[in-house]
Protein backbone atom coordinates (compact mmCIF):
# COMPACT_ATOMS: atom_id res chain seq x y z
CA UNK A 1 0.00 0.00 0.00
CA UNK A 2 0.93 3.20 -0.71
CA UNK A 3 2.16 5.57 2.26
CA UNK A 4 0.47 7.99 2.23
CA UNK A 5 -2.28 6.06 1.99
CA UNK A 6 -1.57 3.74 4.58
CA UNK A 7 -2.79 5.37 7.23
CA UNK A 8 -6.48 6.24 6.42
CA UNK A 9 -6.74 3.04 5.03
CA UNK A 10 -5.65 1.04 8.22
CA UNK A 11 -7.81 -0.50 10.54
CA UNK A 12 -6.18 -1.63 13.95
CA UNK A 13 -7.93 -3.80 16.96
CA UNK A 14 -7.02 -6.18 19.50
CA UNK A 15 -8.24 -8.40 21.81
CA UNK A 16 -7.25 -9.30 25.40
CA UNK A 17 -6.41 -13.02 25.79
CA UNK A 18 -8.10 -13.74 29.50
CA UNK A 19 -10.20 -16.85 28.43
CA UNK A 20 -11.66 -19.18 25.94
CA UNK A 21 -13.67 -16.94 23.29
CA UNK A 22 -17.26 -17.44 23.39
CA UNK A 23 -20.25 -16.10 21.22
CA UNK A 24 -20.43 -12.39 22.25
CA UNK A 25 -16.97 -12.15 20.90
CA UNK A 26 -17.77 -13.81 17.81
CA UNK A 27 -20.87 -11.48 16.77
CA UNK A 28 -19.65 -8.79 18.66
CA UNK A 29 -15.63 -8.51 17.50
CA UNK A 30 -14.68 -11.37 14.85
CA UNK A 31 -17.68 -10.93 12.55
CA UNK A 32 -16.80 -6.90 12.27
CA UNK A 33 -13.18 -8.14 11.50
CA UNK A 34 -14.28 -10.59 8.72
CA UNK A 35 -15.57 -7.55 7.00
CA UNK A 36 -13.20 -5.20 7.60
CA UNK A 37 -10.39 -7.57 6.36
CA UNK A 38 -11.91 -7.08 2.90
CA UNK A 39 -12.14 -3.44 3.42
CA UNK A 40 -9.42 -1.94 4.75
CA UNK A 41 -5.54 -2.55 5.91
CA UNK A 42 -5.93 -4.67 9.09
CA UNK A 43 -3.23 -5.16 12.03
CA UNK A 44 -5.64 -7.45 14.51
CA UNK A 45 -3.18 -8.27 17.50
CA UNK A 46 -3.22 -10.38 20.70
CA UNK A 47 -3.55 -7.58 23.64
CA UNK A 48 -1.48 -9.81 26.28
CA UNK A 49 -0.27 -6.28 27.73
CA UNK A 50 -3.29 -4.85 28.30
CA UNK A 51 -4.34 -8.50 29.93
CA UNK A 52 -1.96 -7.93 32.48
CA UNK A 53 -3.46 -4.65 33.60
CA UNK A 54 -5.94 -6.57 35.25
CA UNK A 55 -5.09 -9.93 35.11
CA UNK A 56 -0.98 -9.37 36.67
CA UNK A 57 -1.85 -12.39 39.03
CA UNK A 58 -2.21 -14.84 36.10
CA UNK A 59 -0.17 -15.00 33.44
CA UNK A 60 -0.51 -18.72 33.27
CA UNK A 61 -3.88 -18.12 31.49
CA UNK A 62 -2.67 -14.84 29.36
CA UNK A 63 0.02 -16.97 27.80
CA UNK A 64 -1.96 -20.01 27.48
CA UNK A 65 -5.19 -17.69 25.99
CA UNK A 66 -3.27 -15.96 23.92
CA UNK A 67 -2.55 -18.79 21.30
CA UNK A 68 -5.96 -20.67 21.78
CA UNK A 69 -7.35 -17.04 20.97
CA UNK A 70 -5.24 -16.96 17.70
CA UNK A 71 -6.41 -20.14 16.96
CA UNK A 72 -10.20 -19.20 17.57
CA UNK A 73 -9.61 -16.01 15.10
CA UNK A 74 -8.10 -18.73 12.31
CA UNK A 75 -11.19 -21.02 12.65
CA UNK A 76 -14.09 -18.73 12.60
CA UNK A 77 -11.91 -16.99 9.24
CA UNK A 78 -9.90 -14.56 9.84
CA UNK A 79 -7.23 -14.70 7.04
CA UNK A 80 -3.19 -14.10 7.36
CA UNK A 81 -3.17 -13.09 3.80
CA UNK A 82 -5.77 -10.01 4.56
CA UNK A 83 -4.93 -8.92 7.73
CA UNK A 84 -1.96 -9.03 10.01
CA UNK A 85 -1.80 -10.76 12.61
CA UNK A 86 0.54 -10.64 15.73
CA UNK A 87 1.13 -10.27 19.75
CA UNK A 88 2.00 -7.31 20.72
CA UNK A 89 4.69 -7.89 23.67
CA UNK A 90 6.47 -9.19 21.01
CA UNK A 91 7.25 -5.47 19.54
CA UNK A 92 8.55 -3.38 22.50
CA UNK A 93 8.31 -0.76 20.49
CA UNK A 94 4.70 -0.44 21.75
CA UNK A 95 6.60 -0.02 25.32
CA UNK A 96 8.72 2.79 24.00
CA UNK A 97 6.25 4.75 22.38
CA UNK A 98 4.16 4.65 25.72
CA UNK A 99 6.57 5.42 27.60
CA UNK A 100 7.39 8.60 25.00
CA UNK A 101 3.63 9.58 24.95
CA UNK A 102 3.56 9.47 29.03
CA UNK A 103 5.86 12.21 29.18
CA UNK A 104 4.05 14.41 27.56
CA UNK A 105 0.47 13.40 28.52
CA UNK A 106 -1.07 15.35 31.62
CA UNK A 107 -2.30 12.83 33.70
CA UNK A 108 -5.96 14.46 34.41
CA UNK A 109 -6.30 12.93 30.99
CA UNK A 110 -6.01 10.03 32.18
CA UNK A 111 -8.40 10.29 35.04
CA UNK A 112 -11.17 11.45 33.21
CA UNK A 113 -11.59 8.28 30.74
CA UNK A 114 -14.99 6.92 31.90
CA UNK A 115 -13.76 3.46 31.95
CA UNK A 116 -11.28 4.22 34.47
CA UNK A 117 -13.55 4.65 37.83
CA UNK A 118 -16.08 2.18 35.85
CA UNK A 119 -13.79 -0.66 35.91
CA UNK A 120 -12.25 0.04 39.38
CA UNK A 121 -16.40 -0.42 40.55
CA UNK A 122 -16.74 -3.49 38.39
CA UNK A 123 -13.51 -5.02 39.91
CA UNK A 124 -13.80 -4.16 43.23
CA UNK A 125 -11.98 -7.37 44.52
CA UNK A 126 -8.88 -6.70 42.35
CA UNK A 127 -6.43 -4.30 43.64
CA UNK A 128 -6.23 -1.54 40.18
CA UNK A 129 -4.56 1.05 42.21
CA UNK A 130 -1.37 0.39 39.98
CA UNK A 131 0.20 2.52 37.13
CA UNK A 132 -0.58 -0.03 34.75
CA UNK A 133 -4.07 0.55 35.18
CA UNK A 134 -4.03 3.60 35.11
CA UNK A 135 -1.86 4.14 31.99
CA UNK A 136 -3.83 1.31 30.23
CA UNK A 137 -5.71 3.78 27.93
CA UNK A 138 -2.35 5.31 26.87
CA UNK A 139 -0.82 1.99 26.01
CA UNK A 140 -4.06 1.81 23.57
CA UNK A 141 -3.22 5.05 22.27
CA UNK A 142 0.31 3.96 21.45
CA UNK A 143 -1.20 1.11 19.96
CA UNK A 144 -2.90 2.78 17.74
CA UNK A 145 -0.86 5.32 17.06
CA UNK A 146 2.43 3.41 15.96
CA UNK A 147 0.60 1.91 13.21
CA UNK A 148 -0.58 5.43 12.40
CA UNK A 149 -3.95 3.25 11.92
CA UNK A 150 -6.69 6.00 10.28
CA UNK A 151 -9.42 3.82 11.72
CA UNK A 152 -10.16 2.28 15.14
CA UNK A 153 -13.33 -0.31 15.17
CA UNK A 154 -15.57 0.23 18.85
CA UNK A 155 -18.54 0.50 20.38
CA UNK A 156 -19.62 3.62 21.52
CA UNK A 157 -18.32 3.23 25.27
CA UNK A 158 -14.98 3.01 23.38
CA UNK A 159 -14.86 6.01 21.96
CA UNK A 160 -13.54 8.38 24.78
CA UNK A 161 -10.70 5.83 24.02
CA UNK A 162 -9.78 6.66 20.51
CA UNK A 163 -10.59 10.46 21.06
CA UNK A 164 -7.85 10.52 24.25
CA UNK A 165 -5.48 9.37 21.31
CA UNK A 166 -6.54 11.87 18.81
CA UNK A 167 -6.00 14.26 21.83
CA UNK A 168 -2.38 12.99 22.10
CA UNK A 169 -1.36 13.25 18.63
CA UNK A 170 -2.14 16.63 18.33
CA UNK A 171 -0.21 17.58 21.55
CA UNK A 172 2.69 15.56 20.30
CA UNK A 173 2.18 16.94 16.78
CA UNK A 174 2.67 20.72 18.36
CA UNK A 175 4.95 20.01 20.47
CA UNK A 176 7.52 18.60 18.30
CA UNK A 177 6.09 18.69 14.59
CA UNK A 178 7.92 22.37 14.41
CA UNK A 179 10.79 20.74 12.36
CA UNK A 180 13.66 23.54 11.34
CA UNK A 181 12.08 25.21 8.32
CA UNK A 182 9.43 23.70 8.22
CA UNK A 183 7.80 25.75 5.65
CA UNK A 184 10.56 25.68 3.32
CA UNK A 185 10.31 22.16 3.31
CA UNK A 186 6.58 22.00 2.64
CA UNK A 187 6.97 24.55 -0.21
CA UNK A 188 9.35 22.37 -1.80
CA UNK A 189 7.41 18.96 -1.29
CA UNK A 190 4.08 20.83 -2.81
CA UNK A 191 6.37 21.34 -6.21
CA UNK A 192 6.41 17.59 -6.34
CA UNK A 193 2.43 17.39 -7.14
CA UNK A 194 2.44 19.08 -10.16
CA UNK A 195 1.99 22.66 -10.86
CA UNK A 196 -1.90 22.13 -11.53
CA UNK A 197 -2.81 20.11 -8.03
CA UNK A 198 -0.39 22.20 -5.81
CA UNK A 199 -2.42 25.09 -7.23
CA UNK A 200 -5.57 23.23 -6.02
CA UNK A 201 -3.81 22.31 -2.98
CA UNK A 202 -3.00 26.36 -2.28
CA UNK A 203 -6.58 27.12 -3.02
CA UNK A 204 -8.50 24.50 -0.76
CA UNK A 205 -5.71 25.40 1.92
CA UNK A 206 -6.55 29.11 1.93
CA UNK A 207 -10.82 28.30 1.81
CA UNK A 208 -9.98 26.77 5.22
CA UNK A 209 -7.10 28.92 7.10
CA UNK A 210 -9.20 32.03 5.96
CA UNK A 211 -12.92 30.78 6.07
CA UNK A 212 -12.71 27.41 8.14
CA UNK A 213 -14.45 25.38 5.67
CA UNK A 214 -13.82 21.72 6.28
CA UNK A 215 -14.81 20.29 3.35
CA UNK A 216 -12.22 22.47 1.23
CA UNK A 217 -9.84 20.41 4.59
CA UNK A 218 -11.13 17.48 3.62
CA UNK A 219 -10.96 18.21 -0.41
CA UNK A 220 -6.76 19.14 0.53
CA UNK A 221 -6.15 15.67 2.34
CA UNK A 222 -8.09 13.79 -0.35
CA UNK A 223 -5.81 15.82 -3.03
CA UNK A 224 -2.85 14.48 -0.52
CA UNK A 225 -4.05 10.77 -0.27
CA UNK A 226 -4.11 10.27 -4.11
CA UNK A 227 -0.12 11.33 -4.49
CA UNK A 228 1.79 8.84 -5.82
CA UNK A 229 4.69 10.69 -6.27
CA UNK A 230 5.35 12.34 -2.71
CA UNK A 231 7.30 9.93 -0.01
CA UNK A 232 5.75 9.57 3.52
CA UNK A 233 7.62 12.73 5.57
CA UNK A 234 6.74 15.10 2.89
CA UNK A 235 2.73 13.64 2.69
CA UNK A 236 2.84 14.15 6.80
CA UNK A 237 4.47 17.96 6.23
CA UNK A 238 1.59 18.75 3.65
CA UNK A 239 -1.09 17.35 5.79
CA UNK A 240 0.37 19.89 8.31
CA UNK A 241 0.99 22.60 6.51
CA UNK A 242 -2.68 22.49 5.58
CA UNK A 243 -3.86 23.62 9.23
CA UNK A 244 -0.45 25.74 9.96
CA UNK A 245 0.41 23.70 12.26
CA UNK A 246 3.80 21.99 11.36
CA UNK A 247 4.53 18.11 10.15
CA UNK A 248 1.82 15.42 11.11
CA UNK A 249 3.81 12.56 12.68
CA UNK A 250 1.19 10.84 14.20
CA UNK A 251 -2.21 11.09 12.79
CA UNK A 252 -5.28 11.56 14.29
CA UNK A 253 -7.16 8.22 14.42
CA UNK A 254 -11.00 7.82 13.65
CA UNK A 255 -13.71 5.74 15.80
CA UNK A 256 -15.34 3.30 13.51
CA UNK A 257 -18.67 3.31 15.08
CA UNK A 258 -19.46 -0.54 15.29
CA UNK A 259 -22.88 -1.83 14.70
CA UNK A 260 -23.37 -5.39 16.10
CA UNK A 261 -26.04 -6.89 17.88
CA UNK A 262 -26.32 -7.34 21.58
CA UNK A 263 -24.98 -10.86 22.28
CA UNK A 264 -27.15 -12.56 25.41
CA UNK A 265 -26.28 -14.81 28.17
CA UNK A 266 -27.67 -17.72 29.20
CA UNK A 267 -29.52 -15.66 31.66
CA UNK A 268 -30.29 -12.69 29.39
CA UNK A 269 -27.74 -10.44 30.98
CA UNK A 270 -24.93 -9.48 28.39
CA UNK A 271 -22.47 -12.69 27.61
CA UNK A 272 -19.71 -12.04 29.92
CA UNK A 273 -16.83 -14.55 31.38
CA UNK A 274 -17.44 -12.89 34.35
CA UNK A 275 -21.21 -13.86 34.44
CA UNK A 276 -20.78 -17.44 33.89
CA UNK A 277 -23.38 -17.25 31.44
CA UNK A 278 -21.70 -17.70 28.13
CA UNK A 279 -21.51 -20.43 25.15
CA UNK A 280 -17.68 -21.38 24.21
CA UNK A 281 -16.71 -21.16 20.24
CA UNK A 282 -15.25 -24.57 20.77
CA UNK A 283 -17.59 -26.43 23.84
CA UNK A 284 -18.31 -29.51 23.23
CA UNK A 285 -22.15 -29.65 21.05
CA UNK A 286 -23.96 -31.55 24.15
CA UNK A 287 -22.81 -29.28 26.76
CA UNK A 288 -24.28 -26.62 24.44
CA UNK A 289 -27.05 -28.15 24.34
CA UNK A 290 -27.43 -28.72 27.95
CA UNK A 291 -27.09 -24.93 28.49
CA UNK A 292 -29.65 -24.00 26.25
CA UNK A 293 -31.68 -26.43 26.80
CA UNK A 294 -31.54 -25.12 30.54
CA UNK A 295 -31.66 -21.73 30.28
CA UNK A 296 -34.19 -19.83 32.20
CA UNK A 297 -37.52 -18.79 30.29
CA UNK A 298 -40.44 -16.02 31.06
CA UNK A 299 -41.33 -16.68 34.71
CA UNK A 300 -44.90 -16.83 33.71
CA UNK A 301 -44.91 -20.07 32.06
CA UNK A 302 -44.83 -22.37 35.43
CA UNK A 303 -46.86 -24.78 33.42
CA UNK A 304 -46.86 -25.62 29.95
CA UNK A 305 -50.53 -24.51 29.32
CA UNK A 306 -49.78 -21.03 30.50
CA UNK A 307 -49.28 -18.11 28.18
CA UNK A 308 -45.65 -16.45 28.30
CA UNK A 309 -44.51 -13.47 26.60
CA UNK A 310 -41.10 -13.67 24.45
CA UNK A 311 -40.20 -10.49 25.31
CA UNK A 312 -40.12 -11.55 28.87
CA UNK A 313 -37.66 -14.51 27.78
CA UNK A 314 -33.97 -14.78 27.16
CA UNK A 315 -34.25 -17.59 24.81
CA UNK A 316 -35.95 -14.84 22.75
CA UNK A 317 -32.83 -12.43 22.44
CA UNK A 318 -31.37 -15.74 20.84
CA UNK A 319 -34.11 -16.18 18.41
CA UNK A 320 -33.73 -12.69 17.28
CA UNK A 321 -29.98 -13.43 16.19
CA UNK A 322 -30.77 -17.14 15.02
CA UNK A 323 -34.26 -17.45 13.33
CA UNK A 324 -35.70 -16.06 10.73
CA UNK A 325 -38.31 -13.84 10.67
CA UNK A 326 -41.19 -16.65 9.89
CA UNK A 327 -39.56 -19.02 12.96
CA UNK A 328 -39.72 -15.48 15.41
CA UNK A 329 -44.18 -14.98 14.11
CA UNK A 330 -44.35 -18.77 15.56
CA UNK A 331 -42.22 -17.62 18.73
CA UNK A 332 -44.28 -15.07 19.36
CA UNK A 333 -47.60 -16.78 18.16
CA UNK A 334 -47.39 -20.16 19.91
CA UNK A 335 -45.64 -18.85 23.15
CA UNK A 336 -48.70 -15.99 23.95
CA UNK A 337 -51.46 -18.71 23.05
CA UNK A 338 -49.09 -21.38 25.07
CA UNK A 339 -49.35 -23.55 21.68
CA UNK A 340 -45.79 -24.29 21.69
CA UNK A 341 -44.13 -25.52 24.90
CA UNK A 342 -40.61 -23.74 25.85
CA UNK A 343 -38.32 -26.78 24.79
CA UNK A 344 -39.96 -26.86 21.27
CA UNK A 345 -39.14 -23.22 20.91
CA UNK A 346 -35.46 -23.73 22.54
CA UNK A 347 -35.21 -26.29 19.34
CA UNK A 348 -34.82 -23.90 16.90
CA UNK A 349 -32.06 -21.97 18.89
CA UNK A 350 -30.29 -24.86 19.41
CA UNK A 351 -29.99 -25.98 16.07
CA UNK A 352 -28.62 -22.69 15.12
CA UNK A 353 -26.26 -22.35 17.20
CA UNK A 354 -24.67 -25.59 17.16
CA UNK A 355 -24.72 -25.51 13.08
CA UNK A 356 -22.83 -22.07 13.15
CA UNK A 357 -20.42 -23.62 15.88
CA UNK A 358 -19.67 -26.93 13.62
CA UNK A 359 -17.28 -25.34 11.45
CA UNK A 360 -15.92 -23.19 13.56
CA UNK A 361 -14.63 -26.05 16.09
CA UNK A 362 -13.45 -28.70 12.65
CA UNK A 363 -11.46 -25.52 11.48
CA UNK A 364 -10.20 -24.77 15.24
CA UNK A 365 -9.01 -28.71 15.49
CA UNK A 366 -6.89 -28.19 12.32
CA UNK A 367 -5.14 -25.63 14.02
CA UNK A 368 -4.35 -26.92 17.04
CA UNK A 369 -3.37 -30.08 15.57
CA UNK A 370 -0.61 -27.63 13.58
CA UNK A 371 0.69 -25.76 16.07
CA UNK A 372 3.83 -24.89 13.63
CA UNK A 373 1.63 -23.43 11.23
CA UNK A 374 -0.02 -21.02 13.76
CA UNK A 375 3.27 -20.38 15.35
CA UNK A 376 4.13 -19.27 11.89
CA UNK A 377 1.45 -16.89 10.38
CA UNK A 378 1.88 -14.92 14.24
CA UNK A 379 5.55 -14.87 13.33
CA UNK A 380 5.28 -13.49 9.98
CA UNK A 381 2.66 -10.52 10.95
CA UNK A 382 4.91 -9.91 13.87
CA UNK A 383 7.74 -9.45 11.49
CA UNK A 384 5.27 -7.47 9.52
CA UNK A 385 4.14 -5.22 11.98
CA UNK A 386 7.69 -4.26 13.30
CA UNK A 387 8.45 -3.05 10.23
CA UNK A 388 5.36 -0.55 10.34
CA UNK A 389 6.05 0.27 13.71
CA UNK A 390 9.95 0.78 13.18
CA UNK A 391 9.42 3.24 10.67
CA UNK A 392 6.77 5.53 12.86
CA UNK A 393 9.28 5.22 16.19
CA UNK A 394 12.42 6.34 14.05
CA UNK A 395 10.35 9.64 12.99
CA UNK A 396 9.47 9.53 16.45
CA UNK A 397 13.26 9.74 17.79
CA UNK A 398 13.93 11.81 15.51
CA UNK A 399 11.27 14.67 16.30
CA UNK A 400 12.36 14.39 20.01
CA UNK A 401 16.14 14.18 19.26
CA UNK A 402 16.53 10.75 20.33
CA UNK A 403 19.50 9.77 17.89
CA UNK A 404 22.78 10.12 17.27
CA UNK A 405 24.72 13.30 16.26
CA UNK A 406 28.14 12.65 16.20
């Protein structure tokens, strides 16, 4: 991919290896991913830093989730030849670029991320008075940010998140994107366009220093994106010069707004480890079946001659993600008129849920069976992804006079 367009184009997530996946990860994460990998530049990595934030007692089941999570990812199709795929403690160059970022970042900003006190609440019985847990949301920033990744998949409680690491690229952008004539520079990397787009370029740039119209902004950094011509430093100095500012180093990331649906429990509360209401990607079909078979239904229906209401039930929340639309009318016709007893409607959910699982575990045994092979693909988008991030931390030592001068 082209530089300069590498970074709008690029998609980066990860996921924290504390536990065998289950179905709210699947519809709610992997499904996203299998679309995006089609879409965009992916970098999907194994989060077992950001495990330990929480989980620093039990790194026997970070290291041990971590693979079986890579494995899970493989089986349910996420492809090494569209996205890459890797763990990041194996690039400390996420650790340096945190630790560059926390010298700069004031630490109210910090504070003030909602998850912060939220999590603390939810997790009263760990102790998360620690630095770790604190910096956590920086680490995702760096993340992000040494990938110069344009887009950042969450849900809409993840937001605050990705604009925290918009807020610290533009601090680190003014604080050390002021390179030594810096508009010298840009002058002479717009003559490298073409005389007819760096007149457009002038044009849309003066529309928004002079009348703060963003889409003559947007028009410029379009213009920018479609350069074939212009080498990464002197894309980032255009960007900059657009908005006055100086050289972009680290882009500003976007939240991709996710839409997925809400993934139930067993007992209708959100799918959560931490519940102990969830359905494993690879359990075992009769276990499944057990639990759903199980599963609590509308208190109302003591008996099966009384009438229930599916909007009362959590088997319905499945049924809504499983059946189709003629299977919900007999839900909701047969379970109001008590025609249909609760098992005969479990049925249904059942069936769909082990015949979406099939494939998924036949695919996960051909992994595990090759553990080479999966040691492999992580190797070769680690390899991958340290050469992305190796190229953003050497402009990054540069702009803060990290290297050599002798």
């Amino acid at each position: 991919m082209n530089d300069g367009l590498a970074h709008s184009q690029r998609v980066l997530s990860g996921m924290r290896p504390t536990g065998a996946l289950h179905l709210g990860h699947y519809h709610g994460v992997l499904k996203n991913w299998l679309r995006l990998q089609h879409e965009y530049e992916c970098f999907f990595f194994v989060a077992d830093w950001h495990a330990l934030t929480t989980e620093y007692d039990n790194k026997e089941v970070i290291a041990r989730s971590g693979w079986e999570m890579v494995i899970d990812w493989l089986a349910v199709g996420i492809d090494p030849a569209a996205a890459t795929l890797f763990i990041q403690s194996r690039l400390p160059e996420h650790a340096e670029l945190h630790l560059l970022l926390s010298m700069i970042t004031p630490l109210g900003w910090l504070e003030r991320v909602p998850t912060y006190k939220d999590q603390q609440e939810k997790l009263r019985e760990k102790d998360l008075g620690t630095y770790g847990f604190l910096g956590y949301p920086l680490l995702q920033s760096a993340d992000i940010l040494i990938y110069r990744a344009g887009l950042v998949p969450v849900g809409e409680d993840q937001v605050a998140h990705v604009e925290l690491t918009r807020e610290v690229a533009r601090r680190f952008n003014h604080l050390y994107g002021r390179e030594p004539e810096f508009v010298a520079r840009a002058e002479a990397a717009l003559k490298k366009i073409g005389k007819k787009d760096s007149s457009l370029y002038l044009e849309l740039r003066r529309h928004y220093q002079e009348k703060g119209d963003r889409e003559a902004l947007a028009l410029a950094r379009a213009l920018l994106e479609r350069q074939q011509n212009l080498g990464l430093p002197d894309r980032e100095r255009l960007f900059g010069y657009l908005e006055g500012e100086g050289r972009v180093i680290l882009p500003e990331p976007q939240a991709l707004l996710t839409q997925t649906p809400k993934m139930p429990g067993l007992d209708g509360q959100k799918m959560s480890k931490s519940y102990g209401n969830t359905i494993g990607l690879r359990e075992d079909p009769q276990a499944v079946e057990k639990k759903l078979r199980t599963m609590p239904t509308d208190p109302a229906r003591v008996r099966r001659s009384d009438p229930g209401d599916p909007l009362k039930c959590p088997v319905w929340e499945f049924h809504r993600i499983y059946s189709g639309e003629a299977t919900r009318a007999w839900v909701m016709d047969g379970c109001r008129s008590a025609g249909i007893g609760c098992l005969e409607c479990k049925q249904h959910v059942i069936d769909g849920v082990l015949a979406e699982l099939a494939p998924i575990r036949e695919r996960a045994e051909k992994f595990s069976s090759n553990p080479g092979e999966v040691r492999k693909i992580i190797a070769e988008g680690c390899e991958k992804a340290r050469t992305v991030a190796g190229q953003t931390m050497q402009e990054v030592r540069q702009a803060l006079g990290l290297v050599d001068i002798i």
